[in-house]
Protein backbone atom coordinates (compact mmCIF):
# COMPACT_ATOMS: atom_id res chain seq x y z
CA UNK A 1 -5.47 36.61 34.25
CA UNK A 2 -1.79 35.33 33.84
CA UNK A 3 -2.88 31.77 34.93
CA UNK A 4 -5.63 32.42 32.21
CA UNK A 5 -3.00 33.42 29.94
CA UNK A 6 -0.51 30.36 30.98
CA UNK A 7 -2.93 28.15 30.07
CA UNK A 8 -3.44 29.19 26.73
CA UNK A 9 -0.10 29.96 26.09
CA UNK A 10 0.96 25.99 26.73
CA UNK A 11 -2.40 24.53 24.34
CA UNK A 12 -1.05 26.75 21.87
CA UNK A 13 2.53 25.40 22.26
CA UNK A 14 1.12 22.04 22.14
CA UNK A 15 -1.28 22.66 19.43
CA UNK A 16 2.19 23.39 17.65
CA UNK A 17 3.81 20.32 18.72
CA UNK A 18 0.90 18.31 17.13
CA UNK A 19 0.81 20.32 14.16
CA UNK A 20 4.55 20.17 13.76
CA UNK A 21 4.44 15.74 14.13
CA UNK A 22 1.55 15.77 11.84
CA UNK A 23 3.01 17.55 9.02
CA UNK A 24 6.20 15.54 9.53
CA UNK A 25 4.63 11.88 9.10
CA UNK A 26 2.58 12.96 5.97
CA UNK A 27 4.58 12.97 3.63
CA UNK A 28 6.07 9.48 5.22
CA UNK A 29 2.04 8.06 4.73
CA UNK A 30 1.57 9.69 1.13
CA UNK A 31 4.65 7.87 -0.07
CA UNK A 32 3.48 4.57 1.73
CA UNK A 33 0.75 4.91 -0.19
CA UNK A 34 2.17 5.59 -3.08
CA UNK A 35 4.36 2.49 -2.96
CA UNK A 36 1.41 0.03 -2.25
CA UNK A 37 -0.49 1.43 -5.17
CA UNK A 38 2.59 1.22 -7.40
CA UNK A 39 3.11 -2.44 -5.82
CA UNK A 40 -0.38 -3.11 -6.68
CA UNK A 41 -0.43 -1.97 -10.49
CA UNK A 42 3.05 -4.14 -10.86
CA UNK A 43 1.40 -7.08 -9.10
CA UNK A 44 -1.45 -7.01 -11.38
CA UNK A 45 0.74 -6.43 -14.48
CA UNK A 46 2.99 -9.60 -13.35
CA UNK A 47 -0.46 -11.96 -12.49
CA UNK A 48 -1.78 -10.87 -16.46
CA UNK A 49 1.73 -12.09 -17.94
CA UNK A 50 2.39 -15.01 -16.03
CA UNK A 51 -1.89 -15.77 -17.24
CA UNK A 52 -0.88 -15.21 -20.70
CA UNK A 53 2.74 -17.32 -20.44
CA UNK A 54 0.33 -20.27 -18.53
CA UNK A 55 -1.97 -20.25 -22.09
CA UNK A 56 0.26 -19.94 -24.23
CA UNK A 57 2.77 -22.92 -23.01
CA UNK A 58 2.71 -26.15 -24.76
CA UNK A 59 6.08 -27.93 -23.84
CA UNK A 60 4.88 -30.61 -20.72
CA UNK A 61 8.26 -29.51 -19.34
CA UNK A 62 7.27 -25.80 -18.41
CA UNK A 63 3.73 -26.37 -17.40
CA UNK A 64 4.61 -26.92 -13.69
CA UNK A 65 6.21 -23.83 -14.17
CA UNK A 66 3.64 -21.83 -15.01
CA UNK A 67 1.13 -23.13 -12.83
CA UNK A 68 3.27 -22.17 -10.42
CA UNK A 69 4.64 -18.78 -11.48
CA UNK A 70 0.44 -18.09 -12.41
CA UNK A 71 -0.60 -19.30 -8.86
CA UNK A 72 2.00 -17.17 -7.01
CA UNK A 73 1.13 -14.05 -9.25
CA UNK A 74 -2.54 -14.50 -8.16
CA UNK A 75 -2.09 -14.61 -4.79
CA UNK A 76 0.74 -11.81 -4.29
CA UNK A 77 -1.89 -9.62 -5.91
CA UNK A 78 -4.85 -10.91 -3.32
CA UNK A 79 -2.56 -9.96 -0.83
CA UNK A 80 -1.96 -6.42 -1.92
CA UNK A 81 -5.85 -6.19 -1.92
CA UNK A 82 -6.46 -7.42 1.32
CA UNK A 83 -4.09 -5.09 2.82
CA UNK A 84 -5.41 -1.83 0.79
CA UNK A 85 -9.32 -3.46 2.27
CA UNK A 86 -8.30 -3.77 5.53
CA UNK A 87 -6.81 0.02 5.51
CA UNK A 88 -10.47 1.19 4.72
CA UNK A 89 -9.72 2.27 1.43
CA UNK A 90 -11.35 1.68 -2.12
CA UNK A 91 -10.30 -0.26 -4.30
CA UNK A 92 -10.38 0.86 -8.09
């Protein structure tokens, strides 16, 4: 009975441990996930302006630019989709 009792006393010690780490890196995920959403929403706020600055520019001189500054916003914000996608998770 105290081998019995041995043995359950060490799964419950490392059920604890386990417990313990988990609860630890939580909050570290939640706030990772936070961030990317919060990088996402900017990213998407940034591609609509630089969309609006690239119709709305007439002077030959800043047209590179906002091809540019439009092309870079695009992709920056397919990025931050691909990596939410490839985590599994939905995409609103």
């Amino acid at each position: 009975m105290s081998m019995a009792y041995e043995n359950i006393k060490i799964m419950v010690q490392k059920a604890a441990e386990m417990a313990n780490t988990m609860l630890q890196q939580w909050p570290q995920a939640k706030t990772t996930e936070i961030n990317l959403i919060n990088e996402i929403e900017e990213a998407h706020l940034e591609w609509q302006r630089a969309r609006r600055f690239f119709e709305s520019v007439t002077d030959p001189d800043l047209i590179d630019y906002a091809i540019y500054n439009l092309q870079a916003a695009e992709r920056r914000y397919a990025y931050l989709l691909k990596l939410v996608r490839q985590e599994g998770r939905e995409v609103i």
